[in-house]
C-alpha atoms as a PDB file:
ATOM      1  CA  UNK A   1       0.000   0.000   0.000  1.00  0.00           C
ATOM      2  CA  UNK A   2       1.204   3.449  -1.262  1.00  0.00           C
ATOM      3  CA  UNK A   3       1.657   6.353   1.820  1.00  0.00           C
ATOM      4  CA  UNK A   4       0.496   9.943   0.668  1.00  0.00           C
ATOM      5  CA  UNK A   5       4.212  11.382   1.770  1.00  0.00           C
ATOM      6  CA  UNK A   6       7.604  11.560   0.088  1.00  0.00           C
ATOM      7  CA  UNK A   7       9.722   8.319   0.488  1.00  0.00           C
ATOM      8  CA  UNK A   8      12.337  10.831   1.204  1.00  0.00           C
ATOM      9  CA  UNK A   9      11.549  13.700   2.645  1.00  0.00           C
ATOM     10  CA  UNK A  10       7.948  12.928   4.176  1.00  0.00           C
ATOM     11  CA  UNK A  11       6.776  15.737   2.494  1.00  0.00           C
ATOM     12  CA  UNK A  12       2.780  15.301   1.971  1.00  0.00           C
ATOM     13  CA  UNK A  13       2.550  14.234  -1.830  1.00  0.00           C
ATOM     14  CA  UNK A  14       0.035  16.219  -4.297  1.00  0.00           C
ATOM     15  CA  UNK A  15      -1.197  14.525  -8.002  1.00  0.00           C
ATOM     16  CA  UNK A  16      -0.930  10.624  -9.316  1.00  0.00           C
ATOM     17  CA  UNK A  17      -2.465   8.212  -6.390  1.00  0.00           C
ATOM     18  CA  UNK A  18       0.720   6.544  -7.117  1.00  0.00           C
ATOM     19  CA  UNK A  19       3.326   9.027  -6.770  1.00  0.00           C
ATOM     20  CA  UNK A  20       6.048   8.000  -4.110  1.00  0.00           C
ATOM     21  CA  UNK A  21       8.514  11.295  -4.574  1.00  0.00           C
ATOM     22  CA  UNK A  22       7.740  15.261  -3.900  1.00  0.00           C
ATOM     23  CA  UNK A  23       9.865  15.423  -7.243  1.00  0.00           C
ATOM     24  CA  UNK A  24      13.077  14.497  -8.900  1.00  0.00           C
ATOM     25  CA  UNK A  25      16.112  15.127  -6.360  1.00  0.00           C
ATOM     26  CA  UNK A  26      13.922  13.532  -3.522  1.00  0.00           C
ATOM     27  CA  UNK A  27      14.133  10.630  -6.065  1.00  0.00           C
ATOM     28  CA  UNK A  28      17.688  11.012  -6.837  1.00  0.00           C
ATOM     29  CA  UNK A  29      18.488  11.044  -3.299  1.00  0.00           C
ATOM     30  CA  UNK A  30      16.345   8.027  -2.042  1.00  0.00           C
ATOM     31  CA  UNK A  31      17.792   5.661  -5.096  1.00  0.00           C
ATOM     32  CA  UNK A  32      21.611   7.308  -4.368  1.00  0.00           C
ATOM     33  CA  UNK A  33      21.368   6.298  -0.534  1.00  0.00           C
ATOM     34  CA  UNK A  34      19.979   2.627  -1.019  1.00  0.00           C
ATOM     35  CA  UNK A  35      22.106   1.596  -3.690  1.00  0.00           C
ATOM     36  CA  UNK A  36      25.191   3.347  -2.273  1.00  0.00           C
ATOM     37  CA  UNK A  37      26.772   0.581  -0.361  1.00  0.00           C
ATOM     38  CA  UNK A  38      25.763  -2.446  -3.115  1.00  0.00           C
ATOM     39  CA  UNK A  39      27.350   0.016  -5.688  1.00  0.00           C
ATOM     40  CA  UNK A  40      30.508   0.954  -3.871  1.00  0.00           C
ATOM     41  CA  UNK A  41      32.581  -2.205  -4.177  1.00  0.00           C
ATOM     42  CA  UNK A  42      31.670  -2.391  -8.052  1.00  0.00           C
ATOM     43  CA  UNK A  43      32.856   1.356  -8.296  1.00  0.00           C
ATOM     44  CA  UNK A  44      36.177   0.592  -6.351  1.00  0.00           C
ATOM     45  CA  UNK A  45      36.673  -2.572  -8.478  1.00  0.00           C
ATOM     46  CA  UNK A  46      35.754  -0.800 -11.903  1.00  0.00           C
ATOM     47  CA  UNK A  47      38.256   2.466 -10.792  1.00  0.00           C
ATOM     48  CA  UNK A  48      41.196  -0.286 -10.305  1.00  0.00           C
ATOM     49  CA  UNK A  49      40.424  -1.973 -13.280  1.00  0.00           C
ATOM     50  CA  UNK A  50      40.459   1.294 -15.123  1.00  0.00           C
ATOM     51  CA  UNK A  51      43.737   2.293 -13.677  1.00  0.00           C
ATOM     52  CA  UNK A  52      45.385  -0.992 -14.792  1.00  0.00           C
ATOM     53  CA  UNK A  53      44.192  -0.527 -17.910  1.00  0.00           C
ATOM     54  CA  UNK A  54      45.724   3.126 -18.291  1.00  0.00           C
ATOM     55  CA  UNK A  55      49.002   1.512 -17.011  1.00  0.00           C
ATOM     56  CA  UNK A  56      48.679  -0.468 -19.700  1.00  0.00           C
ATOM     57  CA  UNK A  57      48.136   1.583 -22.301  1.00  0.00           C
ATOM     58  CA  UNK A  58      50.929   3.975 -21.176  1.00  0.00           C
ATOM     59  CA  UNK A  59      53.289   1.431 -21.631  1.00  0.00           C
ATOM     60  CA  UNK A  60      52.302   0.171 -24.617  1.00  0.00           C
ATOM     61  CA  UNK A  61      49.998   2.251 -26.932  1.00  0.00           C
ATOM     62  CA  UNK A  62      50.080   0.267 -29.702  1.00  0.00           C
ATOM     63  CA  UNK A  63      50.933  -3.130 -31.168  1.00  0.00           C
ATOM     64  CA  UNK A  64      52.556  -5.578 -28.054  1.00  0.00           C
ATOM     65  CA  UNK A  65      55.617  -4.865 -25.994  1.00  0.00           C
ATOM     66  CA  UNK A  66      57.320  -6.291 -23.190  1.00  0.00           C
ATOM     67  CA  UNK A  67      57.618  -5.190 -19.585  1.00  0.00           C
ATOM     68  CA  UNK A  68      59.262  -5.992 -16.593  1.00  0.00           C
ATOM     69  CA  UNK A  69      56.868  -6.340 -13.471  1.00  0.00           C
ATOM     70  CA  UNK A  70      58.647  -4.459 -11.299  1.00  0.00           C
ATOM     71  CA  UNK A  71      57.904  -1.401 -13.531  1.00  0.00           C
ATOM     72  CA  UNK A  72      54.497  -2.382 -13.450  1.00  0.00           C
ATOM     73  CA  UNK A  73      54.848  -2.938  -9.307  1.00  0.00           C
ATOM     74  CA  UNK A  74      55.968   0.677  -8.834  1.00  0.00           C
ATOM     75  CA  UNK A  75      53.110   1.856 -10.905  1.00  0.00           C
ATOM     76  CA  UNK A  76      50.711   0.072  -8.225  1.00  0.00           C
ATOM     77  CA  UNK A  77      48.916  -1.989 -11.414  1.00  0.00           C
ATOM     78  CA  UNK A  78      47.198  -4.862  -9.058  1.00  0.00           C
ATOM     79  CA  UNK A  79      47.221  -8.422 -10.743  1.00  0.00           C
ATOM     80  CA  UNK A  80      44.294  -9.745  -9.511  1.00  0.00           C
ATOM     81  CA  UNK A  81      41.906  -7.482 -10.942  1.00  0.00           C
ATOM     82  CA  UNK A  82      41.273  -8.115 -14.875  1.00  0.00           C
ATOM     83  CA  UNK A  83      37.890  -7.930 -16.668  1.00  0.00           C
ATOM     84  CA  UNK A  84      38.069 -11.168 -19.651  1.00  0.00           C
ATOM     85  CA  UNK A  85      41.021 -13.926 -19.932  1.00  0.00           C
ATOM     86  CA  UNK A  86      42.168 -14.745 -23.094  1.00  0.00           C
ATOM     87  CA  UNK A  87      43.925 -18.731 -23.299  1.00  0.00           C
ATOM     88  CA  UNK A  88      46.496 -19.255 -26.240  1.00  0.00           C
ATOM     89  CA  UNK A  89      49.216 -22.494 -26.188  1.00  0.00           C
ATOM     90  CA  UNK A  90      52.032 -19.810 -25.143  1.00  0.00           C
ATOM     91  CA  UNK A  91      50.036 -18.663 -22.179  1.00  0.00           C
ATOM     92  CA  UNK A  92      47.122 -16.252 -21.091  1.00  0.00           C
ATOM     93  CA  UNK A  93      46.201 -13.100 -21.489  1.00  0.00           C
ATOM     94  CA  UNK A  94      44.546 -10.941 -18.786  1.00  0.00           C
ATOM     95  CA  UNK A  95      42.946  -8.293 -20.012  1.00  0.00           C
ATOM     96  CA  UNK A  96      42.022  -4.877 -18.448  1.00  0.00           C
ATOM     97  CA  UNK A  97      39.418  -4.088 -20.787  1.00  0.00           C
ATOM     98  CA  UNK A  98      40.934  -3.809 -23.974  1.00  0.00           C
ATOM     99  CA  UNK A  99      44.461  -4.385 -23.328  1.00  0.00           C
ATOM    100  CA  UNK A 100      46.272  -6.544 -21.418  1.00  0.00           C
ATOM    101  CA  UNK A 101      49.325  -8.906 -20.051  1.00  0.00           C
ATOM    102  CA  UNK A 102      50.838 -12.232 -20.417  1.00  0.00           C
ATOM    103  CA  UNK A 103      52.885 -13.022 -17.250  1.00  0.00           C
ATOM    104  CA  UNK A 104      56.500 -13.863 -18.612  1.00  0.00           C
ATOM    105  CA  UNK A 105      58.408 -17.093 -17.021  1.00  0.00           C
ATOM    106  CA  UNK A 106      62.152 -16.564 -16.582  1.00  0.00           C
ATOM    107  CA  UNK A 107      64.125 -18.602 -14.359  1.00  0.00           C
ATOM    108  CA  UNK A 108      61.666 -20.112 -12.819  1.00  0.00           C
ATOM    109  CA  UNK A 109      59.892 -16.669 -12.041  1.00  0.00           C
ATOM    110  CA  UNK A 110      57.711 -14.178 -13.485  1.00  0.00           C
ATOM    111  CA  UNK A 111      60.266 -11.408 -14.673  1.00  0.00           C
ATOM    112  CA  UNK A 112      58.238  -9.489 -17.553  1.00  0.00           C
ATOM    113  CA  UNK A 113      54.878  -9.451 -19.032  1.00  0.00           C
ATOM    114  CA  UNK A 114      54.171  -9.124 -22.609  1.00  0.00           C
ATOM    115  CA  UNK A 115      51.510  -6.454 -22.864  1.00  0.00           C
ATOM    116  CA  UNK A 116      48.607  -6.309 -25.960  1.00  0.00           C
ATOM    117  CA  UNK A 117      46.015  -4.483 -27.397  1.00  0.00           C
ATOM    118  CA  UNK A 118      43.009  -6.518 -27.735  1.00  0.00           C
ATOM    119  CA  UNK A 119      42.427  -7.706 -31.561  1.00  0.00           C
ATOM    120  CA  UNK A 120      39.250  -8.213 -33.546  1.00  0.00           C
ATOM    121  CA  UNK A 121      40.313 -11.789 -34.073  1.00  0.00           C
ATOM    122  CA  UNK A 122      40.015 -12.503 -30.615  1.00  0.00           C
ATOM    123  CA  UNK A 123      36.620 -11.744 -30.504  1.00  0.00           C
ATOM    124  CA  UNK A 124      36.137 -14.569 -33.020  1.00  0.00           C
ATOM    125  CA  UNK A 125      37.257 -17.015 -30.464  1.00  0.00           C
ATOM    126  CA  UNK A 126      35.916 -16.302 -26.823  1.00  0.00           C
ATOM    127  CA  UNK A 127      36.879 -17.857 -24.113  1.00  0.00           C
ATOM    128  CA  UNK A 128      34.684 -20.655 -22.602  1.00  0.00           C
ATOM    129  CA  UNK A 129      35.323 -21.597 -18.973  1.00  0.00           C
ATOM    130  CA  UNK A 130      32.771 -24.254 -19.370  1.00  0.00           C
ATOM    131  CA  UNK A 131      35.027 -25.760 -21.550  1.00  0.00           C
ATOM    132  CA  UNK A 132      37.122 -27.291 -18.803  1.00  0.00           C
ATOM    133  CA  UNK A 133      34.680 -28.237 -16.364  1.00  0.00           C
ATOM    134  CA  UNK A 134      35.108 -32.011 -16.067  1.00  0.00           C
ATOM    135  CA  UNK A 135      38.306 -32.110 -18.226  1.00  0.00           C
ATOM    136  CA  UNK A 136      40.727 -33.947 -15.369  1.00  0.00           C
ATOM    137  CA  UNK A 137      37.954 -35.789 -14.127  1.00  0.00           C
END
């Protein structure tokens, strides 16, 4: 059952039997303070994600190039964050939206990465983690 006062604000509501807002910024403000917290970890993900990816880019604007980590340590670009993985039979790619890194194994360590631009070509050939499921069982 619909009240006759703002959701927000409490003010007494005048017009549609159905209105639940005195107008728009009593609307804005309601949605902005419920979805707040279930938003915030998606904006702090998606701002780290974006800042890998300009890491990224800055080191390599076009074409591929390779790059030790610890360059990419002192730039703070976090590992563990990446948005689609792309499998090939020298290794993985992780990308930050449209370019990204294949870890480089030297010595028994990871000493560069080889850094990308996604390619239309990969688009032709996603990758399927359903694909594995059951594959070593």
């Amino acid at each position: 059952m619909l009240s006759n006062n703002c959701q927000h604000c409490g003010e007494a509501l005048v017009g549609r039997w159905d209105k639940r807002f005195c107008d728009a910024q009593c609307r804005n403000a309601y949605h902005n303070r419920h979805k707040g917290a279930l938003e915030k970890n998606i904006q702090v993900a998606n701002k780290l994600i974006r800042r890998n990816r300009k890491i990224l880019y800055t080191l390599c604007p076009t074409g591929k190039a390779p790059v030790r980590k610890d360059i990419l340590d002192q730039l703070k670009f976090d590992f563990k964050l990446f948005t689609t993985i792309y499998p090939t039979q020298s290794g993985t790619y992780y990308f930050s939206y449209d370019y990204g890194f294949m870890p480089i194994i030297e010595r028994g360590t990871i000493q560069k990465v080889l850094i990308i631009q996604w390619q239309e070509y990969m688009t032709t050939k996603p990758f399927d983690p359903w694909s594995r499921v059951g594959a070593s069982a």
